[in-house]
C-alpha atoms as a PDB file:
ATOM      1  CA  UNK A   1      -1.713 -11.874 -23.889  1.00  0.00           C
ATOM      2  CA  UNK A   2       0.374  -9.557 -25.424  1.00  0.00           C
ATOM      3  CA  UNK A   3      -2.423  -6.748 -26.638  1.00  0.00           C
ATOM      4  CA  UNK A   4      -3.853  -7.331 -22.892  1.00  0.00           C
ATOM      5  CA  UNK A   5      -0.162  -6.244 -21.794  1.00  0.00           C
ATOM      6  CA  UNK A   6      -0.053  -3.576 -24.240  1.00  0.00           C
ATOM      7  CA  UNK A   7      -3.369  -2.028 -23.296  1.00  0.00           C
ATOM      8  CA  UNK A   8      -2.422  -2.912 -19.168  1.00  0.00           C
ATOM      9  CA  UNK A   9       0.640  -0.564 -19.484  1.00  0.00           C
ATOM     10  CA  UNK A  10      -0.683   2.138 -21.430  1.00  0.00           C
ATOM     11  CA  UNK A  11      -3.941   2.332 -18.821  1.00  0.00           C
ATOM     12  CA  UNK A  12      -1.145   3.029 -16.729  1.00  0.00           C
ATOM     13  CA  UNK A  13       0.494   6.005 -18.298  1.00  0.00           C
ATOM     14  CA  UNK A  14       1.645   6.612 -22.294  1.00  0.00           C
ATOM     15  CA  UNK A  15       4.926   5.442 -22.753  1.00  0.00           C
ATOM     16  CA  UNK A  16       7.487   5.405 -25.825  1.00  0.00           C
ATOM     17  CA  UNK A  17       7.777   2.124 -27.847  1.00  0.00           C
ATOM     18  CA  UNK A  18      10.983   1.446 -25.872  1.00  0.00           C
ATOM     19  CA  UNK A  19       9.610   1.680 -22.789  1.00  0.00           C
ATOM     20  CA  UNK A  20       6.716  -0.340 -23.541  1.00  0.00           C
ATOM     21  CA  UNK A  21       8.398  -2.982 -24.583  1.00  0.00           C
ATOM     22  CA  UNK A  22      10.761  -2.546 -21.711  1.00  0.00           C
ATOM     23  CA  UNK A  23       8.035  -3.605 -19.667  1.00  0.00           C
ATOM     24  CA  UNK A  24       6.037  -5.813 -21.028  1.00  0.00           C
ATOM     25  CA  UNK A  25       8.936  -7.736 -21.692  1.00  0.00           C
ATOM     26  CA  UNK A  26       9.537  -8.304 -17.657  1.00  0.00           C
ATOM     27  CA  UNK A  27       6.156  -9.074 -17.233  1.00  0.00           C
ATOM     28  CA  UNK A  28       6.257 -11.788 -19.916  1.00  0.00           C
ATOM     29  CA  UNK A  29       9.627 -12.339 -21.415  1.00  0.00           C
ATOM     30  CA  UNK A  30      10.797 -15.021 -18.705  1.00  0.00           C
ATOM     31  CA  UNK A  31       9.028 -16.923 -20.878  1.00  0.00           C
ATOM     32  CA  UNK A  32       9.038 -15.443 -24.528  1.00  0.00           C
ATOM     33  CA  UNK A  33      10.964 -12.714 -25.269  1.00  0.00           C
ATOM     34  CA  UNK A  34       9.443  -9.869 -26.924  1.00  0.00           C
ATOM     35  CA  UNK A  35      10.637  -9.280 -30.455  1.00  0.00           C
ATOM     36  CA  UNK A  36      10.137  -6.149 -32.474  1.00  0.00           C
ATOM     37  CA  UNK A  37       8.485  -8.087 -35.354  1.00  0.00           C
ATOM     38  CA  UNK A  38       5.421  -9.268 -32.708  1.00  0.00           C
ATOM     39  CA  UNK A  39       5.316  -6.137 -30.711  1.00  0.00           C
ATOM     40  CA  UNK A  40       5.262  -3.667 -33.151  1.00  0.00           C
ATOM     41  CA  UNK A  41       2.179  -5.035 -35.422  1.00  0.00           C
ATOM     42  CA  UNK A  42       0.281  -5.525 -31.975  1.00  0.00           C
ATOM     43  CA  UNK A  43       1.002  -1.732 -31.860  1.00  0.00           C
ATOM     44  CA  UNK A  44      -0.482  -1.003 -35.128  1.00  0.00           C
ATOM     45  CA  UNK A  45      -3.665  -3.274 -34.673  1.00  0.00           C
ATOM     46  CA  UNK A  46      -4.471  -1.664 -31.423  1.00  0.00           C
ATOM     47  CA  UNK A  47      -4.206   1.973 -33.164  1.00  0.00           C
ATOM     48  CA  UNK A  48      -6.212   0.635 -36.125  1.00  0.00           C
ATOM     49  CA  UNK A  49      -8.599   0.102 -33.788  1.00  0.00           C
ATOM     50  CA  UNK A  50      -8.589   2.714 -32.658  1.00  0.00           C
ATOM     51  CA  UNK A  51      -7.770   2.401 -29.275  1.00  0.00           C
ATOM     52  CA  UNK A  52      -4.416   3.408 -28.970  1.00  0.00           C
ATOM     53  CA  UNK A  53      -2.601   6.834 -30.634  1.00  0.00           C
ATOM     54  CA  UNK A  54       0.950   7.956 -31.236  1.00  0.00           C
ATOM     55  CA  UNK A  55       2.466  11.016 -30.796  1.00  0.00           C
ATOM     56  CA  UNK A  56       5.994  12.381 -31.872  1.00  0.00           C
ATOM     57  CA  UNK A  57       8.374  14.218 -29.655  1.00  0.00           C
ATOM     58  CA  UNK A  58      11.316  15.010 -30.114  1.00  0.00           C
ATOM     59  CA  UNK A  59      14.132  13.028 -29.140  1.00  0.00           C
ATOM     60  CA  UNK A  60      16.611  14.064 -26.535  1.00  0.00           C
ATOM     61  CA  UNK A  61      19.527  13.052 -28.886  1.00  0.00           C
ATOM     62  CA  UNK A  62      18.281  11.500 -31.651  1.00  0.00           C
ATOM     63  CA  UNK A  63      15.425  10.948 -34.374  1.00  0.00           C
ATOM     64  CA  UNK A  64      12.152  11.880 -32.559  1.00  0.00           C
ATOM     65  CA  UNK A  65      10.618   9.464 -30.355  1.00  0.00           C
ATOM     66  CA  UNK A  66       6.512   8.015 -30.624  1.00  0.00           C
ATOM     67  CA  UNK A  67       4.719   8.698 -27.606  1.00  0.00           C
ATOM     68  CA  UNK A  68       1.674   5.441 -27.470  1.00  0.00           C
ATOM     69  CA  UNK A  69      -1.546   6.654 -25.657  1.00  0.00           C
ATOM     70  CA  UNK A  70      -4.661   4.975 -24.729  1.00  0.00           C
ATOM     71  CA  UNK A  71      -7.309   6.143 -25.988  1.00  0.00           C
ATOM     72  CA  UNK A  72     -11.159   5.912 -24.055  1.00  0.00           C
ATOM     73  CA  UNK A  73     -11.789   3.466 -26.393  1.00  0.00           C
ATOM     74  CA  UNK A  74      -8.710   1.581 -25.394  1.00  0.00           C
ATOM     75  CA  UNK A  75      -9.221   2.091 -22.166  1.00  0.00           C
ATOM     76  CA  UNK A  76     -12.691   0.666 -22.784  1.00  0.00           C
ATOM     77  CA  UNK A  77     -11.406  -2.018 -24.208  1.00  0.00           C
ATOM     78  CA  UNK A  78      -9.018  -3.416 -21.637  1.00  0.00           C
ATOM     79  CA  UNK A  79     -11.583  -3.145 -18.631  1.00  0.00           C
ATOM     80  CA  UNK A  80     -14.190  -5.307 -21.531  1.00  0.00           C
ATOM     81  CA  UNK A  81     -11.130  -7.954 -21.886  1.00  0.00           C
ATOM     82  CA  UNK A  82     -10.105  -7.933 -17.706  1.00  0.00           C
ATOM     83  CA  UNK A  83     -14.649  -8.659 -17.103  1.00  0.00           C
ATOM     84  CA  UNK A  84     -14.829 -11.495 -20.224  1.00  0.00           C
ATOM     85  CA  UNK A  85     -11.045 -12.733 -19.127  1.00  0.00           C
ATOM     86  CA  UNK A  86     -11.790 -16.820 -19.892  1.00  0.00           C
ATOM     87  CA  UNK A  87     -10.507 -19.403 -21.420  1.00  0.00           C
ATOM     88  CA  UNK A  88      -6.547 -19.704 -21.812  1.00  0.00           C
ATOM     89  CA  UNK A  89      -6.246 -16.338 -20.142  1.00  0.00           C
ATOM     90  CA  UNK A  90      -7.669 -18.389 -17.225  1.00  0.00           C
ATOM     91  CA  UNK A  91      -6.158 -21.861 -17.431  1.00  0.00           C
ATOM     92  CA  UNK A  92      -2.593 -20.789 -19.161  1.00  0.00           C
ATOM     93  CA  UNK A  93      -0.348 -19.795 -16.545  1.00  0.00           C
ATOM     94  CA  UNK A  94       1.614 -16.765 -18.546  1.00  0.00           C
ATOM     95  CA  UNK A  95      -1.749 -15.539 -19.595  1.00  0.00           C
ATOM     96  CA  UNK A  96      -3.251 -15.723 -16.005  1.00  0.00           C
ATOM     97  CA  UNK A  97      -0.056 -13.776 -14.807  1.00  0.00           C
ATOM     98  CA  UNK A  98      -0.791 -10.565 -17.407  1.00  0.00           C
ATOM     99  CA  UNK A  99      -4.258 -11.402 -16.330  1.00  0.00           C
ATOM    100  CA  UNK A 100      -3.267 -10.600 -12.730  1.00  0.00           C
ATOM    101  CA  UNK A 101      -0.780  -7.784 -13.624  1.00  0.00           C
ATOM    102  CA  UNK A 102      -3.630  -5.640 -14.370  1.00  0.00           C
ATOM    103  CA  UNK A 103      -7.017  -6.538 -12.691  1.00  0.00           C
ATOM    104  CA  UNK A 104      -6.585  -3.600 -10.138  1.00  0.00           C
ATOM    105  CA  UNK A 105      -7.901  -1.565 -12.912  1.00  0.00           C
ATOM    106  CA  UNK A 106     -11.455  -2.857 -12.581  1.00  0.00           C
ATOM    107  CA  UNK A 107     -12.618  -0.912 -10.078  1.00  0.00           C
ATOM    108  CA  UNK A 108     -15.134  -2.922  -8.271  1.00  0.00           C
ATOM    109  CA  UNK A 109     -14.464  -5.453  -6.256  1.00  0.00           C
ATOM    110  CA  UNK A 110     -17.104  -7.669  -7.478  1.00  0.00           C
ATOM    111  CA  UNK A 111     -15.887  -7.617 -10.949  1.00  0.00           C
ATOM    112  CA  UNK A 112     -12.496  -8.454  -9.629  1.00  0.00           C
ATOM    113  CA  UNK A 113     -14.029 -11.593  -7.615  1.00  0.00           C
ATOM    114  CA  UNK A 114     -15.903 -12.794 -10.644  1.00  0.00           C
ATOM    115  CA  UNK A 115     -12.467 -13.178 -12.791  1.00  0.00           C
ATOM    116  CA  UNK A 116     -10.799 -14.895  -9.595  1.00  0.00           C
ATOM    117  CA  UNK A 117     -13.464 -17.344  -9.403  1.00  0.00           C
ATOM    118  CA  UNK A 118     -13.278 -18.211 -13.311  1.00  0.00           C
ATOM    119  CA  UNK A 119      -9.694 -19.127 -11.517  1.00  0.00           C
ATOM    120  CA  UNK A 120     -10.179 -20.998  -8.574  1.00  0.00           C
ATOM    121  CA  UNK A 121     -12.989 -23.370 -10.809  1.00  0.00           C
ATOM    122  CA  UNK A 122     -10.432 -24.180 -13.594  1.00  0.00           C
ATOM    123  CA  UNK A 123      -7.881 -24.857  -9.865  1.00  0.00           C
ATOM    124  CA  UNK A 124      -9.958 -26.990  -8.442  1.00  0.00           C
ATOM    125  CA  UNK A 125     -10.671 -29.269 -11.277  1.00  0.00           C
ATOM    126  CA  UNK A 126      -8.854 -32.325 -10.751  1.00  0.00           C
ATOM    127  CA  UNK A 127      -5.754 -32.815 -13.162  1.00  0.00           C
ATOM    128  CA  UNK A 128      -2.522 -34.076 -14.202  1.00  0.00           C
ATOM    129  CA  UNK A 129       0.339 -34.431 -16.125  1.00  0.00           C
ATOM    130  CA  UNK A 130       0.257 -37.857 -16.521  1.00  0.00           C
ATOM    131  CA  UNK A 131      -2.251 -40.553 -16.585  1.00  0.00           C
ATOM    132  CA  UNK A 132      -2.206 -44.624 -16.045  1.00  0.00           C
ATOM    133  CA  UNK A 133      -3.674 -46.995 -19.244  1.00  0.00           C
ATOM    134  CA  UNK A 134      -7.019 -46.884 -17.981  1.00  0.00           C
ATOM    135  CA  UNK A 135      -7.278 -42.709 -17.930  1.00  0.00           C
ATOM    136  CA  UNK A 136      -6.622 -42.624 -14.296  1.00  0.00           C
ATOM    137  CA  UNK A 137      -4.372 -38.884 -13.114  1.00  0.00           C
ATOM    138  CA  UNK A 138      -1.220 -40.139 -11.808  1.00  0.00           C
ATOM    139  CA  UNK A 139       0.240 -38.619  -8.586  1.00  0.00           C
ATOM    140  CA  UNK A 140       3.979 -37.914  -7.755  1.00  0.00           C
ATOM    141  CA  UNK A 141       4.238 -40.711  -5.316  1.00  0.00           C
ATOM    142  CA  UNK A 142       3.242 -43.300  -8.020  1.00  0.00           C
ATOM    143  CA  UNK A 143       5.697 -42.377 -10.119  1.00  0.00           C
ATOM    144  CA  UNK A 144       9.327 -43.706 -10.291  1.00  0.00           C
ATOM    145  CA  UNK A 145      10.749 -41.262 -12.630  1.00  0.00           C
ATOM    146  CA  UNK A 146      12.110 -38.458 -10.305  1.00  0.00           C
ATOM    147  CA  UNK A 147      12.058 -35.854 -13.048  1.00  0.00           C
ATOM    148  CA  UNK A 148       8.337 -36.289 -13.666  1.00  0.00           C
ATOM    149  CA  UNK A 149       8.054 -36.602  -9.112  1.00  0.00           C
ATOM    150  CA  UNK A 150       9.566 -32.887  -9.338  1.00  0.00           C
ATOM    151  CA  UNK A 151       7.201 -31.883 -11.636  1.00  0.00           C
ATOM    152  CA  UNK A 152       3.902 -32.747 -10.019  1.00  0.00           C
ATOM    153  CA  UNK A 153       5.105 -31.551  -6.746  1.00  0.00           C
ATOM    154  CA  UNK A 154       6.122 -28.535  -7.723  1.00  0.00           C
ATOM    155  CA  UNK A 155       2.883 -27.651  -9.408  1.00  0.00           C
ATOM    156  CA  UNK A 156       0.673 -29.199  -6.346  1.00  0.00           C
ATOM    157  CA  UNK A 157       2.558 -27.147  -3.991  1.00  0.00           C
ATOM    158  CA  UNK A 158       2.361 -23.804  -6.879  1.00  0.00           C
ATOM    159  CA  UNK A 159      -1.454 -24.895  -6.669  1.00  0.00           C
ATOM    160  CA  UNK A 160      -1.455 -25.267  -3.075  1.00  0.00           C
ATOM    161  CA  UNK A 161      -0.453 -21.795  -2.972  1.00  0.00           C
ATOM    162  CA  UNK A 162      -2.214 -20.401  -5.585  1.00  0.00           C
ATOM    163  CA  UNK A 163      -6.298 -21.967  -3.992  1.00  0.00           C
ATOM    164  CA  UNK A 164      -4.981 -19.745  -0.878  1.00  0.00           C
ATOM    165  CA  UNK A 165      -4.421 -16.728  -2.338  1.00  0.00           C
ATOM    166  CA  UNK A 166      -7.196 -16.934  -4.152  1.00  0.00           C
ATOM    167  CA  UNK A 167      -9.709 -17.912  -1.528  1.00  0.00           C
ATOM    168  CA  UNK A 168      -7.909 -14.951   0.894  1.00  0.00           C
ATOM    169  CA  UNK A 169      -8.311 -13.080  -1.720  1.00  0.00           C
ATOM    170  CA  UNK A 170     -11.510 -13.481  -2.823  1.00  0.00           C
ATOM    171  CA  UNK A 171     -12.805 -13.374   1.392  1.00  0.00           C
ATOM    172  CA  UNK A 172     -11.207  -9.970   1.225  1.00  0.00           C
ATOM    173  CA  UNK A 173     -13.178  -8.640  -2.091  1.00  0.00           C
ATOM    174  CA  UNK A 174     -16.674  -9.974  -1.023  1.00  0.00           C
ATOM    175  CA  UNK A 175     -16.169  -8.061   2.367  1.00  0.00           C
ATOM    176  CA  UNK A 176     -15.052  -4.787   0.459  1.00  0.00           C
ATOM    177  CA  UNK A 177     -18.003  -5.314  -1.974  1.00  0.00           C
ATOM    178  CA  UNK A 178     -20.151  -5.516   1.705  1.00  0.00           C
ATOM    179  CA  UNK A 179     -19.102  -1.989   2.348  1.00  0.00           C
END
């Protein structure tokens, strides 16, 4: 999630460590909070890689600042990891947020409907929180603890929400795709 974030941004524009982690902070750090000691080796892997670079300017009024670029491999790299997105990137909430943050960036439609599907499948699974003896998914209604209630309803209705968008969504790609 995080390198996905990292390489999401910098498709965007380069932007100093700060900044990056600025952003990806919002985009994640409800959540978990972006430390120094996890963004900054995620940094380093990427440019090991090869897919990322750095470049010094000078600082307005202090020690010089490191500019982080994408390279075409890195840019390469996040459209490979936005086609193949599966798995927890699909079924994990956070991860299916970055996920969303930066699918614009694959260009055709189709490619965009064929990670939204991986999306609506793991959706329309059925599922719960909780279960009776026998195995059996347990709805709100059957339960009498109202803490557990609240917390199936409000992921039904975050479902609810979530199949619509997607299915708008997805009607809208398959007609641009038509054109």
């Amino acid at each position: 999630m995080l390198e996905l974030a990292i390489l999401g941004f910098l498709f965007e524009r380069p932007l100093h460590g700060y900044e990056l982690k600025r952003r990806v902070a919002h985009l994640t750090g409800h959540v978990r909070p972006i430390a120094d000691g996890t963004l900054y080796p995620a940094i380093k892997r990427l440019e090991k890689a090869g897919w990322l670079e750095r470049q010094t300017e000078p600082g307005s009024r202090a020690a010089p600042r490191h500019v982080l670029t994408l390279t075409t491999d890195g840019r390469a790299e996040l459209l490979r990891r936005l086609r193949e997105v599966d798995g927890t990137a699909v079924t994990d909430e956070n991860h299916w947020f970055t996920v969303l943050a930066f699918l614009r960036h694959l260009e055709r439609p189709a490619e965009q409907a064929a990670v939204l599907r991986r999306r609506l499948e793991f959706l329309q699974q059925p599922s719960s929180f909780f279960h009776d003896d026998a195995g059996r998914p347990l709805t709100a209604e059957e339960l009498d603890d109202p803490f557990r209630q609240g917390l199936l309803t409000v992921a039904r209705a975050t479902s609810r929400a979530e199949l619509g968008w997607l299915e708008r969504t997805l009607a809208d790609l398959a007609e641009q795709s038509a054109d």
